[in-house]
PDB file of N, CA and C in Angstrom:
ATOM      1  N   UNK A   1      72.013 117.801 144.343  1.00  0.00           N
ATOM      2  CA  UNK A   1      71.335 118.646 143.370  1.00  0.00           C
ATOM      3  C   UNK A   1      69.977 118.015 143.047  1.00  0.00           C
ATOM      4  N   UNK A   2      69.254 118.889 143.097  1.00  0.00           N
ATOM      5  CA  UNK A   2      67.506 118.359 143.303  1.00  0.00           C
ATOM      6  C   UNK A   2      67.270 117.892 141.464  1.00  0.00           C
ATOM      7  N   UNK A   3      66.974 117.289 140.942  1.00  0.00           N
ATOM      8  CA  UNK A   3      66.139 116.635 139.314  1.00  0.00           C
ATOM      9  C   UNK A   3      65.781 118.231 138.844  1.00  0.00           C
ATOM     10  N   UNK A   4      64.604 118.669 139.688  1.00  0.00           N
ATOM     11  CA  UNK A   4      64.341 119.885 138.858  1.00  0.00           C
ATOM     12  C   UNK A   4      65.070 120.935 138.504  1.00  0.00           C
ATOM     13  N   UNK A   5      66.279 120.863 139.365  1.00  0.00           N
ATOM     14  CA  UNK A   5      67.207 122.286 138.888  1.00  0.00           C
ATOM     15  C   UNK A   5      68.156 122.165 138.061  1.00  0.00           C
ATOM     16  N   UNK A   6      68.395 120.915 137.351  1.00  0.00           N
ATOM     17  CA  UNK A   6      68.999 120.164 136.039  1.00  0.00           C
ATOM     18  C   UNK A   6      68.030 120.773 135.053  1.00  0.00           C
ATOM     19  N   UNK A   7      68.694 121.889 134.225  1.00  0.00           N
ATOM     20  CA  UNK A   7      67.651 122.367 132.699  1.00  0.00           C
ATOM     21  C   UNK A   7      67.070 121.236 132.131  1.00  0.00           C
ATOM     22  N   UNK A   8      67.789 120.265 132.039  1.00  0.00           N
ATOM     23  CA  UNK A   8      67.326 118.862 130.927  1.00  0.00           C
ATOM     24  C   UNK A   8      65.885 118.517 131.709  1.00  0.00           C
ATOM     25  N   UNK A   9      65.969 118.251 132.669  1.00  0.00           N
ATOM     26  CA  UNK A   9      64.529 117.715 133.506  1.00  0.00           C
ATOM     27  C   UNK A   9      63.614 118.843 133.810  1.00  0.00           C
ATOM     28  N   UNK A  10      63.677 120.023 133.374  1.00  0.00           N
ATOM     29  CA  UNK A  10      62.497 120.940 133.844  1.00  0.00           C
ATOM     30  C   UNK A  10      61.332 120.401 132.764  1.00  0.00           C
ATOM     31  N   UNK A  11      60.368 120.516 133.376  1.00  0.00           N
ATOM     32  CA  UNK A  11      59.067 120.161 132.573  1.00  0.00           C
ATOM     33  C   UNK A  11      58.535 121.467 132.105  1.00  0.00           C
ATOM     34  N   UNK A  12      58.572 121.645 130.784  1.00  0.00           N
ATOM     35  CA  UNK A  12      58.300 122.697 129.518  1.00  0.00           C
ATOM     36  C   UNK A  12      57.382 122.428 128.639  1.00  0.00           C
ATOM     37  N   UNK A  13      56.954 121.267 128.575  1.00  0.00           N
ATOM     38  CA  UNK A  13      56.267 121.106 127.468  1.00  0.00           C
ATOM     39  C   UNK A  13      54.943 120.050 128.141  1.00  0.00           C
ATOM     40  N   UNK A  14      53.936 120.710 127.536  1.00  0.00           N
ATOM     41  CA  UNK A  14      52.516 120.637 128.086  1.00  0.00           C
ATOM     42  C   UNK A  14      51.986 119.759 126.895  1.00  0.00           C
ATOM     43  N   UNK A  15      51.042 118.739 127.402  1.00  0.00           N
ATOM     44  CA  UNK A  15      50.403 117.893 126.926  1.00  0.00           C
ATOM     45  C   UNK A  15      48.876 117.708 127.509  1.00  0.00           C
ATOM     46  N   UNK A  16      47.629 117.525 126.353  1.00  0.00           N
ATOM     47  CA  UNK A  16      46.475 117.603 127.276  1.00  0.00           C
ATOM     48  C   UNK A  16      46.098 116.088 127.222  1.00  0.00           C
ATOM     49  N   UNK A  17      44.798 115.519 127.313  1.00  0.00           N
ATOM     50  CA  UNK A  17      43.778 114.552 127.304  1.00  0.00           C
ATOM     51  C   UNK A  17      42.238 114.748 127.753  1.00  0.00           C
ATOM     52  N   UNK A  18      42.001 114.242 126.910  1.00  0.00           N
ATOM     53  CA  UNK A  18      40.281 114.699 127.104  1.00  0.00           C
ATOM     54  C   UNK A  18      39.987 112.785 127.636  1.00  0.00           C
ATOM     55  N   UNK A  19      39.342 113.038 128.621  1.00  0.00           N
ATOM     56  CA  UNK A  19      38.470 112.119 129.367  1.00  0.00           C
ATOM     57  C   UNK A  19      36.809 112.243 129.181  1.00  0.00           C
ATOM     58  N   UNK A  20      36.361 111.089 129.308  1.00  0.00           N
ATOM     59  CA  UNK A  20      35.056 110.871 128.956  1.00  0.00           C
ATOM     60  C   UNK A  20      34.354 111.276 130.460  1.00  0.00           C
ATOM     61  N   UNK A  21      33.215 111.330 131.021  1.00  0.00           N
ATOM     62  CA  UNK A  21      32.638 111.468 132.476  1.00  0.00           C
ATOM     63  C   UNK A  21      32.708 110.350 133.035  1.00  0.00           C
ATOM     64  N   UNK A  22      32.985 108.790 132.933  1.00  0.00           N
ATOM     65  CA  UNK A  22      33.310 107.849 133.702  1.00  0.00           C
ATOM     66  C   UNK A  22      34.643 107.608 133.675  1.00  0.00           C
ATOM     67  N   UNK A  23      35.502 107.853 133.087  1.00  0.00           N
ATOM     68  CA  UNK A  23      36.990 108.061 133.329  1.00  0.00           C
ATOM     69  C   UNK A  23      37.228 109.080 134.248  1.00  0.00           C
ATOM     70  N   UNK A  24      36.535 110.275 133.952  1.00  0.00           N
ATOM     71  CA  UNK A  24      37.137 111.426 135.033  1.00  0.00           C
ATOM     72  C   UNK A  24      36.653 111.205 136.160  1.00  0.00           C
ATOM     73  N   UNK A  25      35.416 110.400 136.531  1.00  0.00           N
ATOM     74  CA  UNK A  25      35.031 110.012 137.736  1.00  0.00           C
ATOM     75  C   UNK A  25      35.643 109.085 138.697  1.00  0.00           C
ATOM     76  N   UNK A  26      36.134 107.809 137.647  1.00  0.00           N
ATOM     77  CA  UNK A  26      37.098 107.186 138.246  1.00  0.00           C
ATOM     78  C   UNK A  26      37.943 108.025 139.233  1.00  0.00           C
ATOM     79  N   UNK A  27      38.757 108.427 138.247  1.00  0.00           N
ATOM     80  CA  UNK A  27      40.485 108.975 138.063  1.00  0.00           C
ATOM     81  C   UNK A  27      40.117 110.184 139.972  1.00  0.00           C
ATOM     82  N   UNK A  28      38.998 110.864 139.807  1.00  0.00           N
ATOM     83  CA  UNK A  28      39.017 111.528 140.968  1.00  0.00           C
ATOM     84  C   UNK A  28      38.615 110.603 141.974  1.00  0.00           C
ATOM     85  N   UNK A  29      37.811 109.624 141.927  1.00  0.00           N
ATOM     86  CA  UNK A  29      37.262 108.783 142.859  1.00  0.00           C
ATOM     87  C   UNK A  29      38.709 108.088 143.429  1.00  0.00           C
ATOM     88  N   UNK A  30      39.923 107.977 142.648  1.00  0.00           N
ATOM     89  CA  UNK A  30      40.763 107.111 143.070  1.00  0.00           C
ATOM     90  C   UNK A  30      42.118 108.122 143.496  1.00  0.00           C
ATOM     91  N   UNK A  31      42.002 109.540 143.028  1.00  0.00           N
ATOM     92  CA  UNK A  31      42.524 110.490 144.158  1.00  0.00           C
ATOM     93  C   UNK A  31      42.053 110.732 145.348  1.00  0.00           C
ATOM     94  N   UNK A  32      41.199 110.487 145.311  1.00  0.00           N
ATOM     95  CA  UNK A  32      40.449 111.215 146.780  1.00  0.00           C
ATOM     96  C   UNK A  32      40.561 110.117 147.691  1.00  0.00           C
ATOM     97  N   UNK A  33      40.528 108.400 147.170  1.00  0.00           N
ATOM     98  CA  UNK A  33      40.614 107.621 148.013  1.00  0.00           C
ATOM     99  C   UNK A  33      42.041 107.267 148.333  1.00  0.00           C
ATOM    100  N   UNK A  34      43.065 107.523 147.643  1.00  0.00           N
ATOM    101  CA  UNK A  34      44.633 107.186 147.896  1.00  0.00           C
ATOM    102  C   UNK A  34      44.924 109.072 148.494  1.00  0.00           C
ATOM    103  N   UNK A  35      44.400 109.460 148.843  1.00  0.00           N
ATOM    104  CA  UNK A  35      45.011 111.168 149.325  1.00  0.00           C
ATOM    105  C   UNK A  35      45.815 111.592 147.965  1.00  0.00           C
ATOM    106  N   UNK A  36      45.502 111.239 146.811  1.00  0.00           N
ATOM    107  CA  UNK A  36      46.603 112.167 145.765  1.00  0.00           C
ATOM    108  C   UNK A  36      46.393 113.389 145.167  1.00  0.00           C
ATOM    109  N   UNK A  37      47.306 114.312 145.935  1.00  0.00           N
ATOM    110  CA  UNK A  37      47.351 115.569 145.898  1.00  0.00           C
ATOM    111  C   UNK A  37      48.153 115.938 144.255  1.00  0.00           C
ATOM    112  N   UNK A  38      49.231 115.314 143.978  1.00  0.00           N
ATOM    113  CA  UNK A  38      49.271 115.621 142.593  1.00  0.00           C
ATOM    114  C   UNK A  38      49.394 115.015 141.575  1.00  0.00           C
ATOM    115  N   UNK A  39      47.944 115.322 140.869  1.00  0.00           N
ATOM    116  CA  UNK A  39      47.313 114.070 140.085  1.00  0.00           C
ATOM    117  C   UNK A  39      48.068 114.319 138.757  1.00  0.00           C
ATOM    118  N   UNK A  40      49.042 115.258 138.454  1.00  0.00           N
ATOM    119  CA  UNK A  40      49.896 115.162 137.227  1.00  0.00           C
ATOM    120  C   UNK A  40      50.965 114.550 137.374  1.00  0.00           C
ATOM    121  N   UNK A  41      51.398 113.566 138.661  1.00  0.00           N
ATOM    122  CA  UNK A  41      52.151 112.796 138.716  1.00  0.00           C
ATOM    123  C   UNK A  41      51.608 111.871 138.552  1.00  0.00           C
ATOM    124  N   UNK A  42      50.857 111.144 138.921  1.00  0.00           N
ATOM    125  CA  UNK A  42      50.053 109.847 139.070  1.00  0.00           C
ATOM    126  C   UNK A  42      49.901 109.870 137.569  1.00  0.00           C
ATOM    127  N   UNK A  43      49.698 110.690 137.004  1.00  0.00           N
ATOM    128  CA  UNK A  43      49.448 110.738 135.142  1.00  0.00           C
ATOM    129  C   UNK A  43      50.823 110.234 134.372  1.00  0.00           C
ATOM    130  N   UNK A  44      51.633 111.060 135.395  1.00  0.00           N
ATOM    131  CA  UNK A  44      53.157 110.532 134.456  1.00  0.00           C
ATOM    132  C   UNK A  44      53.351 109.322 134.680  1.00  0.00           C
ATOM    133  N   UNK A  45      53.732 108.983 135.836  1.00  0.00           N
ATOM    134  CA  UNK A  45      53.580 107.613 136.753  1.00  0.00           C
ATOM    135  C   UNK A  45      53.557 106.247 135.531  1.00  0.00           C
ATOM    136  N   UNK A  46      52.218 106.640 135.741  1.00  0.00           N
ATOM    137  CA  UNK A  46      51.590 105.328 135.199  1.00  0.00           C
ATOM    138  C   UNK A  46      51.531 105.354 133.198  1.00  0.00           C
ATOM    139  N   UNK A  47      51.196 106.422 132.960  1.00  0.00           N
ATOM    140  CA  UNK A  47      52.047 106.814 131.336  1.00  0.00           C
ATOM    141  C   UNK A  47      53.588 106.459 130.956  1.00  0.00           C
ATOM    142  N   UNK A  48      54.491 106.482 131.454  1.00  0.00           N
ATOM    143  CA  UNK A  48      55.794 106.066 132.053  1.00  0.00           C
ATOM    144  C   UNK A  48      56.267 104.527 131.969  1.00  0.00           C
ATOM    145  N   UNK A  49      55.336 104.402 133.120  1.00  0.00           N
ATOM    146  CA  UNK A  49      55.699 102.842 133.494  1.00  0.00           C
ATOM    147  C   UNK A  49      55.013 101.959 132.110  1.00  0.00           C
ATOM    148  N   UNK A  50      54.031 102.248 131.460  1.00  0.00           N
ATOM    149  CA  UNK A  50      53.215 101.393 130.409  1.00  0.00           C
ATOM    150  C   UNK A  50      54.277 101.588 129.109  1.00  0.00           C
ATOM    151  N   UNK A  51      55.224 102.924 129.579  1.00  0.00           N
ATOM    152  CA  UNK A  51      56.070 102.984 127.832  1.00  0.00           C
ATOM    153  C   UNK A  51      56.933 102.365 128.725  1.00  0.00           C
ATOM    154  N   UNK A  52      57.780 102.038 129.507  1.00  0.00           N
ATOM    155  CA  UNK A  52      58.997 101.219 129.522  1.00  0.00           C
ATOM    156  C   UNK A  52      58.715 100.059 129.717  1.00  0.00           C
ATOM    157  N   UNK A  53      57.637  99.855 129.925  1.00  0.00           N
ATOM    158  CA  UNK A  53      57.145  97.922 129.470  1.00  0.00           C
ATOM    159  C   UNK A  53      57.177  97.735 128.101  1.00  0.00           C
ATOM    160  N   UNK A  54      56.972  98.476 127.812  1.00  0.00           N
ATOM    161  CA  UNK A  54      56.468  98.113 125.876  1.00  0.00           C
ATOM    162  C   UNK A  54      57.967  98.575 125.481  1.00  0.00           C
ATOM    163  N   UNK A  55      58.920  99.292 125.866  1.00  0.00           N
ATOM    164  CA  UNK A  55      60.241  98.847 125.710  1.00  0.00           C
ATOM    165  C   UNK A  55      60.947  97.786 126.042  1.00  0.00           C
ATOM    166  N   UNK A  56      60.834  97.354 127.004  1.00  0.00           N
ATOM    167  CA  UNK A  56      61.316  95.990 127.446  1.00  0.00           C
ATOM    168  C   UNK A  56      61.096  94.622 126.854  1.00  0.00           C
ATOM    169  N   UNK A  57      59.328  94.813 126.134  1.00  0.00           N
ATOM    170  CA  UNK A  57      58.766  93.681 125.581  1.00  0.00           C
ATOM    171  C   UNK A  57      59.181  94.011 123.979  1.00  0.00           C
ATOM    172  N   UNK A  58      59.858  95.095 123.504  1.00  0.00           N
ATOM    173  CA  UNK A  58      60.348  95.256 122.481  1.00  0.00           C
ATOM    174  C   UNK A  58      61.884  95.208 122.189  1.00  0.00           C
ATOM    175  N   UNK A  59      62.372  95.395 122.761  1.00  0.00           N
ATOM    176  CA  UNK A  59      63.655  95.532 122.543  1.00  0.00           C
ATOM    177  C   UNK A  59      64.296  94.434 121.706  1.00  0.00           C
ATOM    178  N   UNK A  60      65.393  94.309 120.784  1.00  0.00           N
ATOM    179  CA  UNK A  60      65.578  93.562 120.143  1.00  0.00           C
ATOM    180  C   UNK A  60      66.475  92.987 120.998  1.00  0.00           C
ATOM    181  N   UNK A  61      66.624  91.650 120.045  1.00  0.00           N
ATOM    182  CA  UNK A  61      67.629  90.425 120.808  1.00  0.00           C
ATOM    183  C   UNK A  61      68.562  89.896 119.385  1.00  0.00           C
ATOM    184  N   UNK A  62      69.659  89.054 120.065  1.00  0.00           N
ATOM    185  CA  UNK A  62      69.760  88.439 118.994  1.00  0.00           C
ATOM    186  C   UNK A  62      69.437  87.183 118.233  1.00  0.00           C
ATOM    187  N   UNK A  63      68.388  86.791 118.969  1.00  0.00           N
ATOM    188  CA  UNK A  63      67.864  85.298 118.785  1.00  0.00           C
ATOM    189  C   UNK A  63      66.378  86.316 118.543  1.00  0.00           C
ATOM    190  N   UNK A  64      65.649  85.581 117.606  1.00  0.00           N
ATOM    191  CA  UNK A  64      64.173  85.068 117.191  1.00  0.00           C
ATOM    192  C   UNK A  64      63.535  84.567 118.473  1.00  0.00           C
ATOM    193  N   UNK A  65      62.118  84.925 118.622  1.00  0.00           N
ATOM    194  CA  UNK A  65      61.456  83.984 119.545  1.00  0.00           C
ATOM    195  C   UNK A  65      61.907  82.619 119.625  1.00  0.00           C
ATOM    196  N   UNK A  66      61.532  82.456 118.315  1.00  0.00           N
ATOM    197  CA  UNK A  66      61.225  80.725 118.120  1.00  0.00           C
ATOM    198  C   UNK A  66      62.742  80.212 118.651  1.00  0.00           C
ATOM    199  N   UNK A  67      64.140  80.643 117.741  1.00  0.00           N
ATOM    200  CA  UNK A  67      65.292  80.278 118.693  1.00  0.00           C
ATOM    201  C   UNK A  67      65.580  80.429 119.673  1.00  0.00           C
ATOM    202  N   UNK A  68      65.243  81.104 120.648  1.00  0.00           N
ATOM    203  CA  UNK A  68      64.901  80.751 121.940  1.00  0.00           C
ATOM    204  C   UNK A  68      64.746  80.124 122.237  1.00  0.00           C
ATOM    205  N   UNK A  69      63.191  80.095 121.947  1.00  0.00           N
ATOM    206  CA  UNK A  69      62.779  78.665 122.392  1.00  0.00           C
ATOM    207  C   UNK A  69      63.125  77.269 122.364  1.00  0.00           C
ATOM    208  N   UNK A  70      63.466  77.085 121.402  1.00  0.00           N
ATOM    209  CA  UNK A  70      64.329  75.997 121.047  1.00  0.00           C
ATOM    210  C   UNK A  70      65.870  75.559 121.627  1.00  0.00           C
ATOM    211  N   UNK A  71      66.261  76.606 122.399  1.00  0.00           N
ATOM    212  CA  UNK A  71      67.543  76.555 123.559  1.00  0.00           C
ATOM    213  C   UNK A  71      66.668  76.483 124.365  1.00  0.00           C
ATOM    214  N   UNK A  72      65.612  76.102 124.864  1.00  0.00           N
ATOM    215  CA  UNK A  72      65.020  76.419 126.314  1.00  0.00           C
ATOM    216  C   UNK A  72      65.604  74.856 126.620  1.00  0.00           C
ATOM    217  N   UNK A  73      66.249  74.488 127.477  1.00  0.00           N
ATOM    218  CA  UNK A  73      66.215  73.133 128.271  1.00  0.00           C
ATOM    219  C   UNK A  73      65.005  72.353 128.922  1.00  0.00           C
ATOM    220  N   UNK A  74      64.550  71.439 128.375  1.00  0.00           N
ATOM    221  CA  UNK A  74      63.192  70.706 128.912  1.00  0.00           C
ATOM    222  C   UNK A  74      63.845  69.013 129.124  1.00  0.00           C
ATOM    223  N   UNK A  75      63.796  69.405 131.157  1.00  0.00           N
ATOM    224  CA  UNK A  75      64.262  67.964 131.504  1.00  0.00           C
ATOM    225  C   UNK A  75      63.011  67.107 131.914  1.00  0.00           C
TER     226      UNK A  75
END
C-alpha cells in the first residue's frame, strides 16, 4: 500500500514562505544543478530533518547535563 493512499498521509494542508531574491536564486540555482524536479520535496526534506534534530537535541532524559557528565568515565 503506497503512503499516499493512507488518508492520514495525504497532504491537505498548504503552507507558504516568502523568500528574499538571493534565497530564491540560490534555492533555483541548486535545483537546476542537482536535476530537482520537485522542489516541494526538497522543502519538506530539509524542514523535516532540522525539526527531528531539534527533537533529538531536546528530548528529555533522566539525568541533567551536568550528571552526565559527571558519570562520564575519564581514564
Amino acid at each position: 500500500m503506497k503512503v499516499s493512499s493512507i488518508p492520514a498521509y495525504r497532504r491537505r494542508h498548504k503552507k507558504s514562505v516568502l523568500l528574499n531574491d538571493k534565497e530564491i536564486d540560490a534555492f533555483e540555482q541548486y535545483c537546476k544543478k542537482y536535476k530537482i524536479k520537485n522542489q516541494s520535496k526538497i522543502i519538506r526534506d530539509a524542514l523535516f530533518k532540522s525539526i527531528l534534530q531539534h527533537y533529538d537535541e531536546d528530548y528529555p532524559t533522566l539525568f541533567s547535563k551536568q550528571e552526565l557528565a559527571n558519570l562520564e568515565c575519564h581514564e
